[in-house]
N, C-alpha and C. Protein backbone atom coordinates (compact mmCIF):
# COMPACT_ATOMS: atom_id res chain seq x y z
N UNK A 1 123.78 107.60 122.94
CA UNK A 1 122.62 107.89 123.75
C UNK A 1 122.12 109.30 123.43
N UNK A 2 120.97 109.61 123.49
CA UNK A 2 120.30 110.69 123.34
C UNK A 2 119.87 111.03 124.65
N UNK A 3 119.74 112.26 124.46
CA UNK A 3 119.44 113.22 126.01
C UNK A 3 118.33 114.13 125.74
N UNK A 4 117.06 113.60 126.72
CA UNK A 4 115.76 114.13 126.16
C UNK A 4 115.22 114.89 127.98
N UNK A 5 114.82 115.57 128.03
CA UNK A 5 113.67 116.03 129.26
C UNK A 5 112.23 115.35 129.32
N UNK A 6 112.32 114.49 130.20
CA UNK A 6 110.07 114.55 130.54
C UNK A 6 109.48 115.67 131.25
N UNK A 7 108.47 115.54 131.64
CA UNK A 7 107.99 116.61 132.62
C UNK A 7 108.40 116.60 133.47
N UNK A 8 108.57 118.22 133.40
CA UNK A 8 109.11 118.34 135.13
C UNK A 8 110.38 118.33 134.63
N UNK A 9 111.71 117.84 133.73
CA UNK A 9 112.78 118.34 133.55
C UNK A 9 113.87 117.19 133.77
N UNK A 10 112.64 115.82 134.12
CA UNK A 10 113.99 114.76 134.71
C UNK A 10 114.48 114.39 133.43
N UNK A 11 115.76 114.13 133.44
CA UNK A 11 116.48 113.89 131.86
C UNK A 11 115.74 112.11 131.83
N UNK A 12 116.19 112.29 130.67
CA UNK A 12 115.40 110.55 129.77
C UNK A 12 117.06 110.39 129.13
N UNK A 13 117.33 109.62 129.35
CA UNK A 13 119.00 108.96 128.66
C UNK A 13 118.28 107.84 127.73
N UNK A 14 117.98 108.29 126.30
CA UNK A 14 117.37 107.22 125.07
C UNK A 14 118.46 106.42 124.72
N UNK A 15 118.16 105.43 124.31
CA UNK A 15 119.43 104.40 123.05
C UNK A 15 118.64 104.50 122.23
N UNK A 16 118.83 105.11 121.42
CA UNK A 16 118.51 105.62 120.23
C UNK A 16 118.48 103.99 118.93
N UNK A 17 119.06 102.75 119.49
CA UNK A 17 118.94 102.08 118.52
C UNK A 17 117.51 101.66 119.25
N UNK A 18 117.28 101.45 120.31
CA UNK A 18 116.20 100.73 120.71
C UNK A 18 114.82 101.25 120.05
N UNK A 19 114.89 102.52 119.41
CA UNK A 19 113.48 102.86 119.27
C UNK A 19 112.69 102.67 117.89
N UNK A 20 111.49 102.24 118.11
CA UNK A 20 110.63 102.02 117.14
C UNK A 20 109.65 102.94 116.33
N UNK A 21 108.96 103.97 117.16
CA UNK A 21 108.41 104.99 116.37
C UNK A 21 108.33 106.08 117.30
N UNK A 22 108.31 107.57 116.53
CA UNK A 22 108.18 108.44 117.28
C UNK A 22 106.97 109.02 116.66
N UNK A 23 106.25 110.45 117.55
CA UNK A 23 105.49 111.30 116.91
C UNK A 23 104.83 111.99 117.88
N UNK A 24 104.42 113.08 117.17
CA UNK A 24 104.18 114.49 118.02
C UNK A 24 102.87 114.13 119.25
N UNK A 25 102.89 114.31 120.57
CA UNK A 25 102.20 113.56 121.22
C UNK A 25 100.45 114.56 120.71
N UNK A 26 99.26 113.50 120.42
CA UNK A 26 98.22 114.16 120.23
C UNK A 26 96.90 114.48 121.50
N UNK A 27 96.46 115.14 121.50
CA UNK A 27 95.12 115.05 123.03
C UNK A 27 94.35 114.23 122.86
N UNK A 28 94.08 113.74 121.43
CA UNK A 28 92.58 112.71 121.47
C UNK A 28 93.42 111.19 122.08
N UNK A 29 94.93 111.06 122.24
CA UNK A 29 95.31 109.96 122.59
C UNK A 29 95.94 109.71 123.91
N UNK A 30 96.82 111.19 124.24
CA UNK A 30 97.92 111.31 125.46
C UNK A 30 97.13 112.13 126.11
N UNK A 31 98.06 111.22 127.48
CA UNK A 31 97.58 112.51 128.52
C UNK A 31 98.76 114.09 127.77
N UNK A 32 98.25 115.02 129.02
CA UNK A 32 99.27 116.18 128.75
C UNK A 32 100.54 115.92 129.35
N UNK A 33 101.45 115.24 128.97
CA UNK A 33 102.91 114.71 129.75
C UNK A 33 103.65 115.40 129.00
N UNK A 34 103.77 116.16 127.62
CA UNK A 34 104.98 116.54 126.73
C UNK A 34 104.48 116.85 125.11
N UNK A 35 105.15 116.69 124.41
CA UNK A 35 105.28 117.10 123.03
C UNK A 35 105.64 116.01 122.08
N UNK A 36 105.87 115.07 122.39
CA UNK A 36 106.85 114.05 121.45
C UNK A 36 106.57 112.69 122.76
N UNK A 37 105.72 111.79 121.77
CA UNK A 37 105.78 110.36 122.12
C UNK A 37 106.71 109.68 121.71
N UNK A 38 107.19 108.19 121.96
CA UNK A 38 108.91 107.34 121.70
C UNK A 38 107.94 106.67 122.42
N UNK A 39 107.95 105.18 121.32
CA UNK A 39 108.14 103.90 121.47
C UNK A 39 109.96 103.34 121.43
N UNK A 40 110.05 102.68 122.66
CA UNK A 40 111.32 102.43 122.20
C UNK A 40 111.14 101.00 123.48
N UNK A 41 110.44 99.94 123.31
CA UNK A 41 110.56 98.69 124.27
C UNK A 41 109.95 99.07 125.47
N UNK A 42 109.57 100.47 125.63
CA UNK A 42 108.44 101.27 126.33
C UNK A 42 108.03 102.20 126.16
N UNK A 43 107.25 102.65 126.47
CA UNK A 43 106.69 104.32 126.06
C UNK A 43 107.53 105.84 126.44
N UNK A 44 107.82 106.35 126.19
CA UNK A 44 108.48 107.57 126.82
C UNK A 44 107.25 109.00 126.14
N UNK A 45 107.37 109.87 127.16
CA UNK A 45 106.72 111.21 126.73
C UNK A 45 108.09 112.24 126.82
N UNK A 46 108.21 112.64 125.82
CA UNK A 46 109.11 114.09 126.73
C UNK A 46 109.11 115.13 125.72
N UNK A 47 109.60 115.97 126.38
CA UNK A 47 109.07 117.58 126.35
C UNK A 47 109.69 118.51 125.06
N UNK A 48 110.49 117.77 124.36
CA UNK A 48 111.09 118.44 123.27
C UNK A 48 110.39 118.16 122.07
N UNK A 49 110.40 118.78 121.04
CA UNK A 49 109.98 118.67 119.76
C UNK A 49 109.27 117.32 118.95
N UNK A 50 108.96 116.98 118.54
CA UNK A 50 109.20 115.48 117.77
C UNK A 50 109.99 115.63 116.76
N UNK A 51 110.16 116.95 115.61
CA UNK A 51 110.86 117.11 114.70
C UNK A 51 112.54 117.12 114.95
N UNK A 52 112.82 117.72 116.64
CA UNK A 52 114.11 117.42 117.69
C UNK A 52 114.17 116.37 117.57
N UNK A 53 113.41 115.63 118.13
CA UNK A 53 113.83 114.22 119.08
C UNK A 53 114.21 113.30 117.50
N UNK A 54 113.02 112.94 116.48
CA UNK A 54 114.02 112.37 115.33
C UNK A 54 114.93 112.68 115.03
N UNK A 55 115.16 113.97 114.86
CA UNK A 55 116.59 114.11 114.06
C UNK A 55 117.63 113.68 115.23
N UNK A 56 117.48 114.18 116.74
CA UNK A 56 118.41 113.45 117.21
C UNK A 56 118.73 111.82 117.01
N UNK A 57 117.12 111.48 116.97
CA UNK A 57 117.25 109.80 116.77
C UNK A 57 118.25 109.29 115.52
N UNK A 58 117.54 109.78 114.69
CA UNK A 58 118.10 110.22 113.22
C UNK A 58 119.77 109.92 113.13
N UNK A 59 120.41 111.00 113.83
CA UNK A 59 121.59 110.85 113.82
C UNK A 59 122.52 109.51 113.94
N UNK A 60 121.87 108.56 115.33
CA UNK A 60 122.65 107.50 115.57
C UNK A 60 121.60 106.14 115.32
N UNK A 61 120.51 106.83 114.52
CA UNK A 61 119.56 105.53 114.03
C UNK A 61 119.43 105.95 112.70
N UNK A 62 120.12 105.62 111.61
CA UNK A 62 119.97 106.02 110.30
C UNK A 62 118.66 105.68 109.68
N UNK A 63 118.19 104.15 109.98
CA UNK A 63 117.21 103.79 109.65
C UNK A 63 115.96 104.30 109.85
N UNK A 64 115.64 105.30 110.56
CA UNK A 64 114.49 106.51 110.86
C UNK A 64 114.01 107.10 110.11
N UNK A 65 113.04 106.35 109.47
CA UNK A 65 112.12 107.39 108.86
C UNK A 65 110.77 108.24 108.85
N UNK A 66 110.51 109.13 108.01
CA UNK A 66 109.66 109.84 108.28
C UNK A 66 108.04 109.61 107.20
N UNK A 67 107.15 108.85 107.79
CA UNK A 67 105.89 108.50 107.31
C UNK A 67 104.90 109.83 107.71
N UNK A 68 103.73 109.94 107.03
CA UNK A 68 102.84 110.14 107.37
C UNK A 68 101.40 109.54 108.37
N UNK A 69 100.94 110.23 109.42
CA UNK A 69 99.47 110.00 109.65
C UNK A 69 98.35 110.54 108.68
N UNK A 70 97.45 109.74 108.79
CA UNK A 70 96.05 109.94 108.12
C UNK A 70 95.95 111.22 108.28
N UNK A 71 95.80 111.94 109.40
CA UNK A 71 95.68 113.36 109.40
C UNK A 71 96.58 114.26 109.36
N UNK A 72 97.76 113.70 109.17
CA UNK A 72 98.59 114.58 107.93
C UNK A 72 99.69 114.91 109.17
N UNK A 73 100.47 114.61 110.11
CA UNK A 73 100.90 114.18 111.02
C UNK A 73 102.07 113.75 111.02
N UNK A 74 103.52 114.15 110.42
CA UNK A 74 104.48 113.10 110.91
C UNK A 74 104.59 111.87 112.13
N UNK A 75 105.24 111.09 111.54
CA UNK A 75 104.95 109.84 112.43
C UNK A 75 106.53 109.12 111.84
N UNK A 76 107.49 108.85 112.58
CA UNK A 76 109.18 108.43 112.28
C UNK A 76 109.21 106.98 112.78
N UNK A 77 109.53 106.09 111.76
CA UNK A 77 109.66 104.78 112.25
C UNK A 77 110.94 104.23 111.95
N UNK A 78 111.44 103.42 112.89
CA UNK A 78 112.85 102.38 112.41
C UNK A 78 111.97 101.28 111.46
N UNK A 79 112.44 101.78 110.05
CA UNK A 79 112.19 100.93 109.10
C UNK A 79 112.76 99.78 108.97
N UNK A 80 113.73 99.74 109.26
CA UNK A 80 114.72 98.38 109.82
C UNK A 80 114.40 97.33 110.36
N UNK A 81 113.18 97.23 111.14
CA UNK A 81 112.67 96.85 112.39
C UNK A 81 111.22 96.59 111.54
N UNK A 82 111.00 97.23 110.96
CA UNK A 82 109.42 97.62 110.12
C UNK A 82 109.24 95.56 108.92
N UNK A 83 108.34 95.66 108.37
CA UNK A 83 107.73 94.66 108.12
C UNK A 83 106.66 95.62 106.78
N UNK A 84 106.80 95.40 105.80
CA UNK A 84 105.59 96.19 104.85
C UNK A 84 106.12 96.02 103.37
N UNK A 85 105.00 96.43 102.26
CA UNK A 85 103.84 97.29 102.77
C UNK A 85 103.18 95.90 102.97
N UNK A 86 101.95 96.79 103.74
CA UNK A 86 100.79 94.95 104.43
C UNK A 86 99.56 96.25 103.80
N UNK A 87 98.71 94.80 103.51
CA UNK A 87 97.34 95.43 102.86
C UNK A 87 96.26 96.28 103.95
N UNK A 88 95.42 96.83 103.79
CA UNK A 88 94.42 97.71 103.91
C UNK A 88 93.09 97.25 104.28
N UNK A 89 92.92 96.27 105.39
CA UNK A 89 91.60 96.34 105.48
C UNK A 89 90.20 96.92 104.70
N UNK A 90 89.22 96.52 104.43
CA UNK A 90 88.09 97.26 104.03
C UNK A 90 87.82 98.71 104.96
N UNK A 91 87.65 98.58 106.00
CA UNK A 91 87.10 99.72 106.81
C UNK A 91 88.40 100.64 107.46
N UNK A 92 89.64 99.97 106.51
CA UNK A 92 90.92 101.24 106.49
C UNK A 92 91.34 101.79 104.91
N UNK A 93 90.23 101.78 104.15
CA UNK A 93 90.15 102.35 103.21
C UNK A 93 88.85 103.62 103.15
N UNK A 94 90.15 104.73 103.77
CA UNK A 94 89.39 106.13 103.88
C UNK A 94 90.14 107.05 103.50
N UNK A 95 89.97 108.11 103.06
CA UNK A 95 90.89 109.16 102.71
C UNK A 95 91.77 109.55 103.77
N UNK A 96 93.22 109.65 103.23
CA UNK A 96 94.06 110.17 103.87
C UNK A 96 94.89 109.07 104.08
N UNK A 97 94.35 107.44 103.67
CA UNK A 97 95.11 106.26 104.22
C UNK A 97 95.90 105.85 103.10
N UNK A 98 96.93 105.26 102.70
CA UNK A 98 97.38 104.41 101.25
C UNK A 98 98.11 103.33 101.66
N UNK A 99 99.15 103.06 102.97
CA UNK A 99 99.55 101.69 103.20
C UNK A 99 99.74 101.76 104.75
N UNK A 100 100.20 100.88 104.95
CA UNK A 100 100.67 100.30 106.66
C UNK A 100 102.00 99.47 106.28
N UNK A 101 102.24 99.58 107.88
CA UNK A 101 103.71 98.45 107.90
C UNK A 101 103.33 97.91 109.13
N UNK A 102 104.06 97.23 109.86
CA UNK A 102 104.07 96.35 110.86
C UNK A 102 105.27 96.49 111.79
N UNK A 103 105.26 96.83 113.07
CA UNK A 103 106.25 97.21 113.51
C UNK A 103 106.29 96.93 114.76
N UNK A 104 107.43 96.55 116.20
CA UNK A 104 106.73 96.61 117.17
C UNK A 104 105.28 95.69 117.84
N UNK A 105 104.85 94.28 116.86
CA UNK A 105 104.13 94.03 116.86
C UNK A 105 102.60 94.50 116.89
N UNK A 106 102.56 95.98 116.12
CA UNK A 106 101.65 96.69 115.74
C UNK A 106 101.54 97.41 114.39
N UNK A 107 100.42 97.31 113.92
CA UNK A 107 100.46 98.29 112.51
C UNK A 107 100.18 99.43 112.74
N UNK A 108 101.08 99.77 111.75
CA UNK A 108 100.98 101.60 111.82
C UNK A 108 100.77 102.10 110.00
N UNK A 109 99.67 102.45 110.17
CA UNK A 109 98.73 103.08 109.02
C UNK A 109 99.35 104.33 108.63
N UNK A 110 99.62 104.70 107.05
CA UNK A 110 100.57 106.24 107.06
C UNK A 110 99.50 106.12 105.42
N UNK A 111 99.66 107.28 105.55
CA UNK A 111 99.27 107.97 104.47
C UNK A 111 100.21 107.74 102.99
N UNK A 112 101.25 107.41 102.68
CA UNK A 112 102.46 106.57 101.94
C UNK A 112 101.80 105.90 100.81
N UNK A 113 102.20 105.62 99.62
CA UNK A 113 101.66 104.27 98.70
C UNK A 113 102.38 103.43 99.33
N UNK A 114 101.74 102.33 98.76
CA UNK A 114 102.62 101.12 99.30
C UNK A 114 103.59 100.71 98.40
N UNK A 115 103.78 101.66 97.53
CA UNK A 115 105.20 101.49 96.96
C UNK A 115 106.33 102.41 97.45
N UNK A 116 105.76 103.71 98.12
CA UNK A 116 106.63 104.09 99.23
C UNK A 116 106.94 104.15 99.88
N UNK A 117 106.34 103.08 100.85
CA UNK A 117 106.60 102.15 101.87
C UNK A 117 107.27 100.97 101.92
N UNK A 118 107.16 100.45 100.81
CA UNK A 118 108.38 99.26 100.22
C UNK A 118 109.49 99.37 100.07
N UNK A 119 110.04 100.89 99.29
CA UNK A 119 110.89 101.80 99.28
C UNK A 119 112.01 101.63 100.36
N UNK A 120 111.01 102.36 101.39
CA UNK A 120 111.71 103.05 102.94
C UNK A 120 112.04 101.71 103.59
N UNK A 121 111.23 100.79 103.17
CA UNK A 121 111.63 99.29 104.47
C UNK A 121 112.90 98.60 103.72
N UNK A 122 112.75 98.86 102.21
CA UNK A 122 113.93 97.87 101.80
C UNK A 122 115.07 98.77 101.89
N UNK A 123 114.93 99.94 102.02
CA UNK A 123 116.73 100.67 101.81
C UNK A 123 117.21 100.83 103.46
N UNK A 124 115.88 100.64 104.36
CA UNK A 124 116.83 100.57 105.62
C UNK A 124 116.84 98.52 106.04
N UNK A 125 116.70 97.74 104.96
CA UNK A 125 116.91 96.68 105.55
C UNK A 125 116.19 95.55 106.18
N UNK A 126 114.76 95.96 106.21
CA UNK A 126 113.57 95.26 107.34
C UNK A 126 112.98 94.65 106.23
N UNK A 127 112.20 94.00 106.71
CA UNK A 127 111.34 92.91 106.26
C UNK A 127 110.60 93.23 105.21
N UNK A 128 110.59 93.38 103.78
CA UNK A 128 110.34 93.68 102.87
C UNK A 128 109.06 92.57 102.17
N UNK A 129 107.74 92.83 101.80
CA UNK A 129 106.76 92.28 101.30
C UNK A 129 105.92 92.95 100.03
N UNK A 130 105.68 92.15 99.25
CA UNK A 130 105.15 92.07 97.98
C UNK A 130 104.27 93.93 98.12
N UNK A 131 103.71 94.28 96.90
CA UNK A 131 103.17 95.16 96.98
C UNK A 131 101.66 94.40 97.33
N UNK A 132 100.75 94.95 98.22
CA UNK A 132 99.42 93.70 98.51
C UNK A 132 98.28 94.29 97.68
N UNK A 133 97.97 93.13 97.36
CA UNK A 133 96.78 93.39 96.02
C UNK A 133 95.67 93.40 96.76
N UNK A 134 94.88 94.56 96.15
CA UNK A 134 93.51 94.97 96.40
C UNK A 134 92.17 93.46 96.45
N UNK A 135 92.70 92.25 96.34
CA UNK A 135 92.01 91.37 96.16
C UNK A 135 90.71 90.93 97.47
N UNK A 136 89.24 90.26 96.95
CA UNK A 136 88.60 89.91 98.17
C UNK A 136 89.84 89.61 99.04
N UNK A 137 90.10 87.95 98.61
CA UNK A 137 90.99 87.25 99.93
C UNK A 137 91.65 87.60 100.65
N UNK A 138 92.98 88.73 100.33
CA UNK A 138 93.46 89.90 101.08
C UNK A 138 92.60 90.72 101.62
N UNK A 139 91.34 91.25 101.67
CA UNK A 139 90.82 92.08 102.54
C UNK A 139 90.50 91.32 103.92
N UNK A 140 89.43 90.19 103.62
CA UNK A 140 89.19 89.46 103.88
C UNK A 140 89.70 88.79 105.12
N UNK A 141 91.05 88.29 104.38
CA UNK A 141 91.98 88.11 105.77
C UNK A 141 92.37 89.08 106.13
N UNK A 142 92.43 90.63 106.03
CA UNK A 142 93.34 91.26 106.95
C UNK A 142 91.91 91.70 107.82
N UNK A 143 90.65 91.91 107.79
CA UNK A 143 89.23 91.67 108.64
C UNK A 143 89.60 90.51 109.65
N UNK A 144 89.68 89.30 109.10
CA UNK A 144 89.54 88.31 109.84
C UNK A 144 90.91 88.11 111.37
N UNK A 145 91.68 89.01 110.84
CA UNK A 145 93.09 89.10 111.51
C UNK A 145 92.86 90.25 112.47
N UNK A 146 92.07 91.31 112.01
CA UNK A 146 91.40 92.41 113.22
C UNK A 146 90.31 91.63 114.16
N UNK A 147 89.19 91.00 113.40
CA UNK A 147 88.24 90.14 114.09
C UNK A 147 88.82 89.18 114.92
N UNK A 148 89.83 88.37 115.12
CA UNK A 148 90.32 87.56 115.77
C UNK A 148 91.40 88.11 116.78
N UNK A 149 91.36 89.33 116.91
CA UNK A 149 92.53 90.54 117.42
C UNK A 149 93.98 89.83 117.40
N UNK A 150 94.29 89.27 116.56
CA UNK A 150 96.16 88.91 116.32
C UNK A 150 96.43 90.59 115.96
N UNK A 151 95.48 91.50 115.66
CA UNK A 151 96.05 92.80 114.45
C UNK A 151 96.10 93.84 115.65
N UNK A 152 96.91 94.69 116.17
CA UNK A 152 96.38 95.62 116.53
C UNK A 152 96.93 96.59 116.11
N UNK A 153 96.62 97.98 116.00
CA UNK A 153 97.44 99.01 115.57
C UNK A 153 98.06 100.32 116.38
N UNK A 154 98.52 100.81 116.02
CA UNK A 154 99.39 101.99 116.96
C UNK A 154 98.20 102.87 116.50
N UNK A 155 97.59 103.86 117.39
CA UNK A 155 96.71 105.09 117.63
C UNK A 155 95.92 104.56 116.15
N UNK A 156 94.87 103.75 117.02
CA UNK A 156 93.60 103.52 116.40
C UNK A 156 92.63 104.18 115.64
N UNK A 157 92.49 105.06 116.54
CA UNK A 157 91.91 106.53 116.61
C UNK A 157 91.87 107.53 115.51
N UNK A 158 93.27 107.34 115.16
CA UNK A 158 93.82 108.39 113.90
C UNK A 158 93.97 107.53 112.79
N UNK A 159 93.23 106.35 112.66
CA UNK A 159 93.71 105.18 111.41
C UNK A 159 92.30 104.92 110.89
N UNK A 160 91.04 105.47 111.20
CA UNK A 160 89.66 105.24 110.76
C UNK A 160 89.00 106.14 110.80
N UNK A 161 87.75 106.36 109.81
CA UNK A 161 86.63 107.48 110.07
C UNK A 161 86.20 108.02 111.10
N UNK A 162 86.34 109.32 111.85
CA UNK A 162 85.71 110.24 113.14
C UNK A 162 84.49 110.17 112.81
């Protein structure tokens, strides 16, 4: 177990296997609750570092790794758990983007090739997929998969043109 503070100082007792992604909490998304967001089967905010809180994760979740956001952002996912690389929408082809994975039943867009994202999912174990070709039909469907909302993604916001 990991031992984290929220606001205000009440301890957070994590299981560190349970969690899915971490990252530094941002204003265009969080309220002001802390420093470090944790997906882990619910949301947690708390008050320590994000570069802390992974490495604590880190320790008793080996599979933790460290991706990029579009805006240049660490963002730590249990690759284990992860699903990738998955293709790129048309209107998620913007600078700063190169692959996604699937995680949590959400995509999470990193700045990564998608051969370094293939990388990180197969050496911790998770669901490992083809490198995805730039093709119409692949765009196409991954549009039609946002248009029909089966797709949604983790912090929207930071995954498309301002």
């Amino acid at each position: 177990m990991t031992m984290l503070a929220r606001k205000g100082g009440t301890p957070l007792d994590l299981d560190a296997s349970q969690v899915l992604r971490i990252r530094q909490t941002d204003p265009r998304l969080d309220e002001d609750l802390g420093n470090t967001l944790i997906n882990a089967g619910q949301t947690f905010i708390v008050q320590e570092e994000a570069t802390a809180v992974a490495a604590a994760v880190r320790a008793e979740l080996p599979s933790l790794c460290r991706f990029t956001h579009r805006l240049g952002a660490p963002v730590w996912v249990n690759a284990r758990m992860a699903k990738g690389p998955m293709p790129l929408a048309p209107h998620h082809h913007v600078p700063g983007l190169g692959s996604a994975l699937d995680i949590g039943g959400k995509r999470q867009y990193v700045r990564e090739s998608p051969e370094e994202v293939r990388s990180a999912v197969q050496a911790a174990g998770g669901d490992v997929q083809p490198i995805p070709a730039e093709g119409l039909w692949v765009q196409g469907r991954e549009t039609l998969r946002e248009i029909l909302g089966s797709l949604e993604a983790w912090d929207e916001e930071l995954s498309t043109l301002e």
